[in-house]
PDB file of N, CA and C in Angstrom:
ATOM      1  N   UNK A   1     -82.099   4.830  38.225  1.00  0.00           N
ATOM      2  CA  UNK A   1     -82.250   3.463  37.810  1.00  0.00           C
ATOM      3  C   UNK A   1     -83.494   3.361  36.934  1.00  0.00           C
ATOM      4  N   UNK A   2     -83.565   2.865  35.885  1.00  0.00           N
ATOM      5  CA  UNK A   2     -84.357   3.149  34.829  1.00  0.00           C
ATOM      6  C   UNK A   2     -85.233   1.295  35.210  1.00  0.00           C
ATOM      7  N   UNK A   3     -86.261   1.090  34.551  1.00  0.00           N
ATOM      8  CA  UNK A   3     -87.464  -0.270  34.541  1.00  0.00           C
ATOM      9  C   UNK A   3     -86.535  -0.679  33.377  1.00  0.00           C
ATOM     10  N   UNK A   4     -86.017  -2.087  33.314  1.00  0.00           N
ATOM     11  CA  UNK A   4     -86.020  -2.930  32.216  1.00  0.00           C
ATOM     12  C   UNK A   4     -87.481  -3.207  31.353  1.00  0.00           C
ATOM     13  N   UNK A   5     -87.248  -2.884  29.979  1.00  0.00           N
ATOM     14  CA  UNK A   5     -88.238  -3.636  29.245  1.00  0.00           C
ATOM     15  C   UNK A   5     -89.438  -2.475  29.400  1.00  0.00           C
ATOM     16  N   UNK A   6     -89.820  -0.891  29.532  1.00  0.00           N
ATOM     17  CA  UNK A   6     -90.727  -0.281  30.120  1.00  0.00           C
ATOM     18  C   UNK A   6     -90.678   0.593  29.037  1.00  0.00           C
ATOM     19  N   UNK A   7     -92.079   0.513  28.103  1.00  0.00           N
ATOM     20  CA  UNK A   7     -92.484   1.078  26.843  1.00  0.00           C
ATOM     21  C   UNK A   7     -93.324   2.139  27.117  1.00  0.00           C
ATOM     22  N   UNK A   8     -93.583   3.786  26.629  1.00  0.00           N
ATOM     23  CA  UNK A   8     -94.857   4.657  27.178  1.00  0.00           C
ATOM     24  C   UNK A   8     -95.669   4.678  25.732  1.00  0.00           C
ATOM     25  N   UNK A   9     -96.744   4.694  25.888  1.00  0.00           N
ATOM     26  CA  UNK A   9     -97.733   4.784  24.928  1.00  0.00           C
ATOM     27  C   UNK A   9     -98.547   6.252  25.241  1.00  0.00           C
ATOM     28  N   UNK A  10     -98.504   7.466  24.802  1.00  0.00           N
ATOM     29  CA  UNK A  10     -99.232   8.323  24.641  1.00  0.00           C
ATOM     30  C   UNK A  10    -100.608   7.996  23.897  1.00  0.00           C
ATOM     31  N   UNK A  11    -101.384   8.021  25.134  1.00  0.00           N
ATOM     32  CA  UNK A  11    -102.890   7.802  24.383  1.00  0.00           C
ATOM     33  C   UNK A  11    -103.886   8.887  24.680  1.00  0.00           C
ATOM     34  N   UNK A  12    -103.553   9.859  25.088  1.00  0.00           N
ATOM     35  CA  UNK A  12    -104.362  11.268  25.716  1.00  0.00           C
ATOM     36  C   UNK A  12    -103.848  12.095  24.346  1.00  0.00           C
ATOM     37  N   UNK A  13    -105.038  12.452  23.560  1.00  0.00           N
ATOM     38  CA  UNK A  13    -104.703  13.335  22.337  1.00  0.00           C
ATOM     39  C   UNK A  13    -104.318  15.087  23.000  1.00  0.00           C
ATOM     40  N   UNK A  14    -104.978  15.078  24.384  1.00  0.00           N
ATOM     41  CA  UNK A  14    -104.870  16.808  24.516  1.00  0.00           C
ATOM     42  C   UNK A  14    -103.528  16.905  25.612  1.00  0.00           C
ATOM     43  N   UNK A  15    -102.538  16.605  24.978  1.00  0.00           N
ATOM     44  CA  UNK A  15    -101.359  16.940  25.796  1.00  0.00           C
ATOM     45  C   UNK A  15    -100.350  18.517  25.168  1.00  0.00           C
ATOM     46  N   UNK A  16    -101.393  18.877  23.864  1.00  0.00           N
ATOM     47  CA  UNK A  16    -100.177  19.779  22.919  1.00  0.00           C
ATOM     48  C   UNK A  16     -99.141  19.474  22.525  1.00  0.00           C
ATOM     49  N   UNK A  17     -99.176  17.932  22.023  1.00  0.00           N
ATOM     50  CA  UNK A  17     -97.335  17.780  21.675  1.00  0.00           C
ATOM     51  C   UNK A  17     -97.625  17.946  19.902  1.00  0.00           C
ATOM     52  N   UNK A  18     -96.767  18.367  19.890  1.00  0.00           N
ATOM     53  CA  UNK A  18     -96.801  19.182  18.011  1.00  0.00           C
ATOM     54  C   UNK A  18     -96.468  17.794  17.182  1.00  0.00           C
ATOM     55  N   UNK A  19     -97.063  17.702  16.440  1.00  0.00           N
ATOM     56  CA  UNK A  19     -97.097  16.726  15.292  1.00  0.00           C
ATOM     57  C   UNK A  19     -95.919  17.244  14.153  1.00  0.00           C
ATOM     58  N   UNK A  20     -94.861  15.662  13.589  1.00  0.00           N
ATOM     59  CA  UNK A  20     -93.839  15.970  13.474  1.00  0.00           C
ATOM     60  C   UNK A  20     -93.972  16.704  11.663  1.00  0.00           C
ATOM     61  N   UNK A  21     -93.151  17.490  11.594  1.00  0.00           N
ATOM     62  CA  UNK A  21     -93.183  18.185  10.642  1.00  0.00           C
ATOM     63  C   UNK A  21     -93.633  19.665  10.663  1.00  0.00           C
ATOM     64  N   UNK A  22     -94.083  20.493  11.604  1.00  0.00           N
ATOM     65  CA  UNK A  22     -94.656  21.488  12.149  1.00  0.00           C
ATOM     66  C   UNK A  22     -92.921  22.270  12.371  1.00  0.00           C
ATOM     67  N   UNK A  23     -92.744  23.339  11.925  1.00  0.00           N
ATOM     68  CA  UNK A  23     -91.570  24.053  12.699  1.00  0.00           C
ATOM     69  C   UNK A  23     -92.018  25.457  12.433  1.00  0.00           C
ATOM     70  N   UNK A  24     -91.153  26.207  13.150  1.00  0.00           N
ATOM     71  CA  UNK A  24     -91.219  27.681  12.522  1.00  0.00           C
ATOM     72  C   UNK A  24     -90.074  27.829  12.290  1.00  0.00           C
ATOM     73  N   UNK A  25     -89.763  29.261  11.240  1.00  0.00           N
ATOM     74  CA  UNK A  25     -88.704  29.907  10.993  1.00  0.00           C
ATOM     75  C   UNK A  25     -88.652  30.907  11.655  1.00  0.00           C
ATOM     76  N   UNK A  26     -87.310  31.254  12.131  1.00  0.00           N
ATOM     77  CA  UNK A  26     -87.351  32.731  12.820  1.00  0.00           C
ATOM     78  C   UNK A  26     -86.775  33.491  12.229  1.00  0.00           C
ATOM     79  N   UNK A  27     -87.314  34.918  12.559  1.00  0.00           N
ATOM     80  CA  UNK A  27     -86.983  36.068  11.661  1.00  0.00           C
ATOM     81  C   UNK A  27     -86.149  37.077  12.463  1.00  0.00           C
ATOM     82  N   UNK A  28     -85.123  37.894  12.272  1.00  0.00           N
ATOM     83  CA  UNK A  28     -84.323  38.553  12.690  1.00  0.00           C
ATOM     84  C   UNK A  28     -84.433  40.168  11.733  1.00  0.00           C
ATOM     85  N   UNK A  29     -85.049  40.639  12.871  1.00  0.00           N
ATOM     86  CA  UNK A  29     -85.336  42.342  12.035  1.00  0.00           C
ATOM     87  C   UNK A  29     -84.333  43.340  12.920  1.00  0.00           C
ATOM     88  N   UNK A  30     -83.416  43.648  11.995  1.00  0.00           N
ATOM     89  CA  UNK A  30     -82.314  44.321  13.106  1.00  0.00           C
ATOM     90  C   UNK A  30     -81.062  44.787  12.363  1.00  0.00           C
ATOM     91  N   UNK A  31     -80.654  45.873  13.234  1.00  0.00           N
ATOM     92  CA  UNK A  31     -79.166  46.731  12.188  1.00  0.00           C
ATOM     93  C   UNK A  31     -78.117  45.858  11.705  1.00  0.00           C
ATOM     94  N   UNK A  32     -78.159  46.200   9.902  1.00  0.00           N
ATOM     95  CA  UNK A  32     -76.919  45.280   9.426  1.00  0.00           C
ATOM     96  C   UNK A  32     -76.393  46.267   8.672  1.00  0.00           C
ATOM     97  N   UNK A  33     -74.636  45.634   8.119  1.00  0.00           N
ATOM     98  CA  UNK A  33     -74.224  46.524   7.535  1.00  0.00           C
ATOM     99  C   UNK A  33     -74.466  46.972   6.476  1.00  0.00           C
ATOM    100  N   UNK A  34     -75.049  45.939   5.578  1.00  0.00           N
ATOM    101  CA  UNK A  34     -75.248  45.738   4.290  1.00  0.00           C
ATOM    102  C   UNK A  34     -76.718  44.689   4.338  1.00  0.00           C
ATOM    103  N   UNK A  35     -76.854  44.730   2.759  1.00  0.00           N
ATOM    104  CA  UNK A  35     -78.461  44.119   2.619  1.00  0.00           C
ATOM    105  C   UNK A  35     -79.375  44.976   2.308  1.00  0.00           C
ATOM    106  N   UNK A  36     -80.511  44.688   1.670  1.00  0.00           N
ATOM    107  CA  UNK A  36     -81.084  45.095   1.238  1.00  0.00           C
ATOM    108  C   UNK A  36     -82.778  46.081   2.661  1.00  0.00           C
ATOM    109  N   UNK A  37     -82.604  47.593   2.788  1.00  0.00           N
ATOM    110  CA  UNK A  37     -83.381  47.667   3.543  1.00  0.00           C
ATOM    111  C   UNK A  37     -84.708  47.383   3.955  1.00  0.00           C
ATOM    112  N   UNK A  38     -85.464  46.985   5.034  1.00  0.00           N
ATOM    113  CA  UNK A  38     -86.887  46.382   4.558  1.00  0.00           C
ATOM    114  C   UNK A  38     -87.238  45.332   3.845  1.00  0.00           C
ATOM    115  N   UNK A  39     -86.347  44.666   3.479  1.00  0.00           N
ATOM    116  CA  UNK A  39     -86.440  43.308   2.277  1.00  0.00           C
ATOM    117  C   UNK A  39     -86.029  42.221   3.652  1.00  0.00           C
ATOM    118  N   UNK A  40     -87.201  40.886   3.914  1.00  0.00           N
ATOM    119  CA  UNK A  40     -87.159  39.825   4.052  1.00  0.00           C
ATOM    120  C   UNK A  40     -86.273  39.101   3.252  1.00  0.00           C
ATOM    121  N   UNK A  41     -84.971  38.421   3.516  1.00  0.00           N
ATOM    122  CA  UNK A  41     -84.333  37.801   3.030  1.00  0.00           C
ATOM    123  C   UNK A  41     -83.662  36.390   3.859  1.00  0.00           C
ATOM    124  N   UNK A  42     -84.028  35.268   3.231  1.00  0.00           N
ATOM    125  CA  UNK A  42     -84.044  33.797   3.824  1.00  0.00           C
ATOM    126  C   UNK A  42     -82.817  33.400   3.382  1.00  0.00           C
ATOM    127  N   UNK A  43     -81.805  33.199   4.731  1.00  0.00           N
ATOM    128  CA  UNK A  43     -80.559  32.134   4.365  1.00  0.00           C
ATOM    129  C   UNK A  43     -80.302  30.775   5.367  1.00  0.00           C
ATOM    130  N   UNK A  44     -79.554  29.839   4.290  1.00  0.00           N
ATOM    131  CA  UNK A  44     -79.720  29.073   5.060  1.00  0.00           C
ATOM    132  C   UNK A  44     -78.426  28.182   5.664  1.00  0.00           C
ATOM    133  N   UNK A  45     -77.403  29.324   5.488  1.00  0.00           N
ATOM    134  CA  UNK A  45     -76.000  29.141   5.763  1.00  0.00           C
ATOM    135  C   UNK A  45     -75.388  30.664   5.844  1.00  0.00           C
ATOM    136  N   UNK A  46     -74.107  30.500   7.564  1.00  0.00           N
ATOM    137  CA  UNK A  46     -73.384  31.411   7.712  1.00  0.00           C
ATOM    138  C   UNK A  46     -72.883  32.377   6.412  1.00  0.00           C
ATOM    139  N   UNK A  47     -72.017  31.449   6.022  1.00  0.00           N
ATOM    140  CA  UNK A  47     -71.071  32.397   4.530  1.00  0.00           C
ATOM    141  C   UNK A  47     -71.700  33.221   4.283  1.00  0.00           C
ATOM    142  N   UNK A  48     -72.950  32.624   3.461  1.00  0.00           N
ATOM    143  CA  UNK A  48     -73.760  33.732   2.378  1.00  0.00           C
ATOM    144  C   UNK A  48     -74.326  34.628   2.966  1.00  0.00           C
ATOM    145  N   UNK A  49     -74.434  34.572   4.070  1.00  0.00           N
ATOM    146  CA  UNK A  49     -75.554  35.655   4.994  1.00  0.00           C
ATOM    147  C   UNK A  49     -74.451  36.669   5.224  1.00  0.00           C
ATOM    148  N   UNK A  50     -73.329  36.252   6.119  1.00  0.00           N
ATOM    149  CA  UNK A  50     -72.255  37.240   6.303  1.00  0.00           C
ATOM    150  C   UNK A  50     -71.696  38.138   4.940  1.00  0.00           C
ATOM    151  N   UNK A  51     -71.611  37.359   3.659  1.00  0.00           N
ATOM    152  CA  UNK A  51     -70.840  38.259   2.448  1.00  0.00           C
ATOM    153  C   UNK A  51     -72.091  39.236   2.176  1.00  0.00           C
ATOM    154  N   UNK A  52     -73.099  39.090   2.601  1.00  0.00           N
ATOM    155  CA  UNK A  52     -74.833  39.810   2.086  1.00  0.00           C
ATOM    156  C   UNK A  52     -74.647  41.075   3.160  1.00  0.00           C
ATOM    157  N   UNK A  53     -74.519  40.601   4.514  1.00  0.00           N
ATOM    158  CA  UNK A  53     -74.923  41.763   5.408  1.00  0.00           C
ATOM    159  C   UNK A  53     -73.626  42.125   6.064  1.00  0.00           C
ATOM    160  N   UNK A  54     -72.672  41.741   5.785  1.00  0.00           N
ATOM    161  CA  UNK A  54     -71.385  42.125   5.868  1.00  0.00           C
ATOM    162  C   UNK A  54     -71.295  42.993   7.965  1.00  0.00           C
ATOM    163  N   UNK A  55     -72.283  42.571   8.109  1.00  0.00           N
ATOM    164  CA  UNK A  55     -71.882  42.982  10.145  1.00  0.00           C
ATOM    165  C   UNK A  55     -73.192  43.613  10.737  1.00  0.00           C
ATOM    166  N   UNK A  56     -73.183  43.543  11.636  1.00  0.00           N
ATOM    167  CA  UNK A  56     -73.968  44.265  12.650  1.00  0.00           C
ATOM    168  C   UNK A  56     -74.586  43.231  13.841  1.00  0.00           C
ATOM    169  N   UNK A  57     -75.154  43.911  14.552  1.00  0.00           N
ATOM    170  CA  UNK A  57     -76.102  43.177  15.238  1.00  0.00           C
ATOM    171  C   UNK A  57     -77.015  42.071  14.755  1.00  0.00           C
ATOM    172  N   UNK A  58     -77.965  42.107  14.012  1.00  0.00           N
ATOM    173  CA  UNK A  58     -78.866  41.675  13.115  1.00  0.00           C
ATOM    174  C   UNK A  58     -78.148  40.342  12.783  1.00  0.00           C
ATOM    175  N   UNK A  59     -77.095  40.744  12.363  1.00  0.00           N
ATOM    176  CA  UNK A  59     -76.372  39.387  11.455  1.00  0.00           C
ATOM    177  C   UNK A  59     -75.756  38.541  12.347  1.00  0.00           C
ATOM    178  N   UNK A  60     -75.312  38.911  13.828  1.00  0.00           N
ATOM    179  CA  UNK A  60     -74.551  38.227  15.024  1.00  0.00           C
ATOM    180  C   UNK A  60     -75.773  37.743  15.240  1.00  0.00           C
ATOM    181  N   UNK A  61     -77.031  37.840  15.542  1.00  0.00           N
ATOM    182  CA  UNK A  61     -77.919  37.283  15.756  1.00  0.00           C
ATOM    183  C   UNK A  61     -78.700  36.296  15.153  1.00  0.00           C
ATOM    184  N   UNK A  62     -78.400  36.231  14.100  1.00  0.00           N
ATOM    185  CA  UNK A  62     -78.955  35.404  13.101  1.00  0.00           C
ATOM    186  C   UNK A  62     -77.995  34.630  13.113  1.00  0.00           C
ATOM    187  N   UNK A  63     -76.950  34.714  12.828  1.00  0.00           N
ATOM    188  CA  UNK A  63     -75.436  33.548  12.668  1.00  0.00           C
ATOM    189  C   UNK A  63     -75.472  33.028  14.220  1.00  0.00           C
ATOM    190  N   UNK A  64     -76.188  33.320  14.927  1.00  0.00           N
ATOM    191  CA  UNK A  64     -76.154  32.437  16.289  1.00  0.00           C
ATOM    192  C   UNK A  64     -76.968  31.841  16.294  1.00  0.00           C
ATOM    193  N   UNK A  65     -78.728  32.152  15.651  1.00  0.00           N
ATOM    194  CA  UNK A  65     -79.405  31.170  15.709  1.00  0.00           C
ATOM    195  C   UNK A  65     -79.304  29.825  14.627  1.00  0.00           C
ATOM    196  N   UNK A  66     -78.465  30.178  13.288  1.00  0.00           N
ATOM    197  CA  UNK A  66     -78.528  29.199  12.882  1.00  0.00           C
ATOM    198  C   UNK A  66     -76.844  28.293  13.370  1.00  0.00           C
ATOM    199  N   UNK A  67     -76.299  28.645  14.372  1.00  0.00           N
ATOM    200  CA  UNK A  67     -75.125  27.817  14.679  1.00  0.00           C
ATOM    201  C   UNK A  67     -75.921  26.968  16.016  1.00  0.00           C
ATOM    202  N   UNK A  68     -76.578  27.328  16.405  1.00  0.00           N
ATOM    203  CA  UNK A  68     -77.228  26.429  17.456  1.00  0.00           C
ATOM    204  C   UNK A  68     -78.351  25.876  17.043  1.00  0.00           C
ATOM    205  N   UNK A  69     -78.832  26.281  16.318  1.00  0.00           N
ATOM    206  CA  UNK A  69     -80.775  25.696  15.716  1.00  0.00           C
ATOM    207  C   UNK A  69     -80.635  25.147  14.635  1.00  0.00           C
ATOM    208  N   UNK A  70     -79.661  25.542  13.302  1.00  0.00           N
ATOM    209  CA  UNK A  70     -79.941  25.518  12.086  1.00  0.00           C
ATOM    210  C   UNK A  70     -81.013  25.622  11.303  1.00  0.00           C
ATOM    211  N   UNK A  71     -81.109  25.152  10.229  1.00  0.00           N
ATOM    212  CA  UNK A  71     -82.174  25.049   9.459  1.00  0.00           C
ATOM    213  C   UNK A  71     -82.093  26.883   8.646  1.00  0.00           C
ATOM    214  N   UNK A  72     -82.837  27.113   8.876  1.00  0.00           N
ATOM    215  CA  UNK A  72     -83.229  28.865   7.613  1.00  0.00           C
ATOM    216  C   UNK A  72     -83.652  29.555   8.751  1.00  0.00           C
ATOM    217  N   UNK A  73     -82.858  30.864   8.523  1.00  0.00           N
ATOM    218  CA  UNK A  73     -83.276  31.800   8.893  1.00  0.00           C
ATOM    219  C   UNK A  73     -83.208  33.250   8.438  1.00  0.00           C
ATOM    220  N   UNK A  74     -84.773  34.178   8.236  1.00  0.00           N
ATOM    221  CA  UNK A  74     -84.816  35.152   7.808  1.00  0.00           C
ATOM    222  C   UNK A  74     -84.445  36.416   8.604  1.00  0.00           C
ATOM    223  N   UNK A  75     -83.913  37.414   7.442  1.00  0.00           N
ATOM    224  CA  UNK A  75     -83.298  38.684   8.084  1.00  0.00           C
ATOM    225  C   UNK A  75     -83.738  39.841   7.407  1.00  0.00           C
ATOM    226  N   UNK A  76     -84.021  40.607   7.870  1.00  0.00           N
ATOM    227  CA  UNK A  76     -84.629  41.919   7.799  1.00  0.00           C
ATOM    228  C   UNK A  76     -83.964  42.923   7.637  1.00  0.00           C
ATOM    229  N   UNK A  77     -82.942  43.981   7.273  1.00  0.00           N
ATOM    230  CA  UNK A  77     -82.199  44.761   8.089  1.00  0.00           C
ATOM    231  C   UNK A  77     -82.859  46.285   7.877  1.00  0.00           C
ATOM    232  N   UNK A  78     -82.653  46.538   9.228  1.00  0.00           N
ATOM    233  CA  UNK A  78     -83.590  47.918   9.149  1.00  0.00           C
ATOM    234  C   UNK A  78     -82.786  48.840   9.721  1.00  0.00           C
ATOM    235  N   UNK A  79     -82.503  50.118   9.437  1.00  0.00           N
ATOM    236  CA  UNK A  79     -81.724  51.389   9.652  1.00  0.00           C
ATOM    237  C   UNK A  79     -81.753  51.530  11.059  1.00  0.00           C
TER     238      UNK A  79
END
């Protein structure tokens, strides 16, 4: 049962809540089929990432974080 009418005002600056606009990108360093080796490469959609690294681990991992997180994510692929 929730208070009718019951507003919270955060007035304690040292709670650590991140100020909006702050994110990270995550990076995925890991076996792909294809792609460029050792090369950081930022996508920010399934398709293009899959026709680039064409399979592996690396790329199941990355196509999962951006189907649940979205936004960009970088990939690495390393031998």
């Amino acid at each position: 049962m929730s208070l009718p009418g019951l507003s919270i005002n955060v007035i304690d600056g040292n709670l650590n809540l991140q100020q909006g606009g702050n994110f990270r990108t995550p990076i995925v360093i890991g076996p792909t089929l294809g792609g460029t080796v050792n090369t950081l490469t930022m996508y920010g959609d399934a398709s293009t990432m899959s026709n680039a690294l064409l399979g592996g681990k690396g790329l199941e991992l990355a196509a999962y974080i951006l189907r649940v997180a979205g936004g960009t994510v970088g990939v690495m692929p390393v031998n």
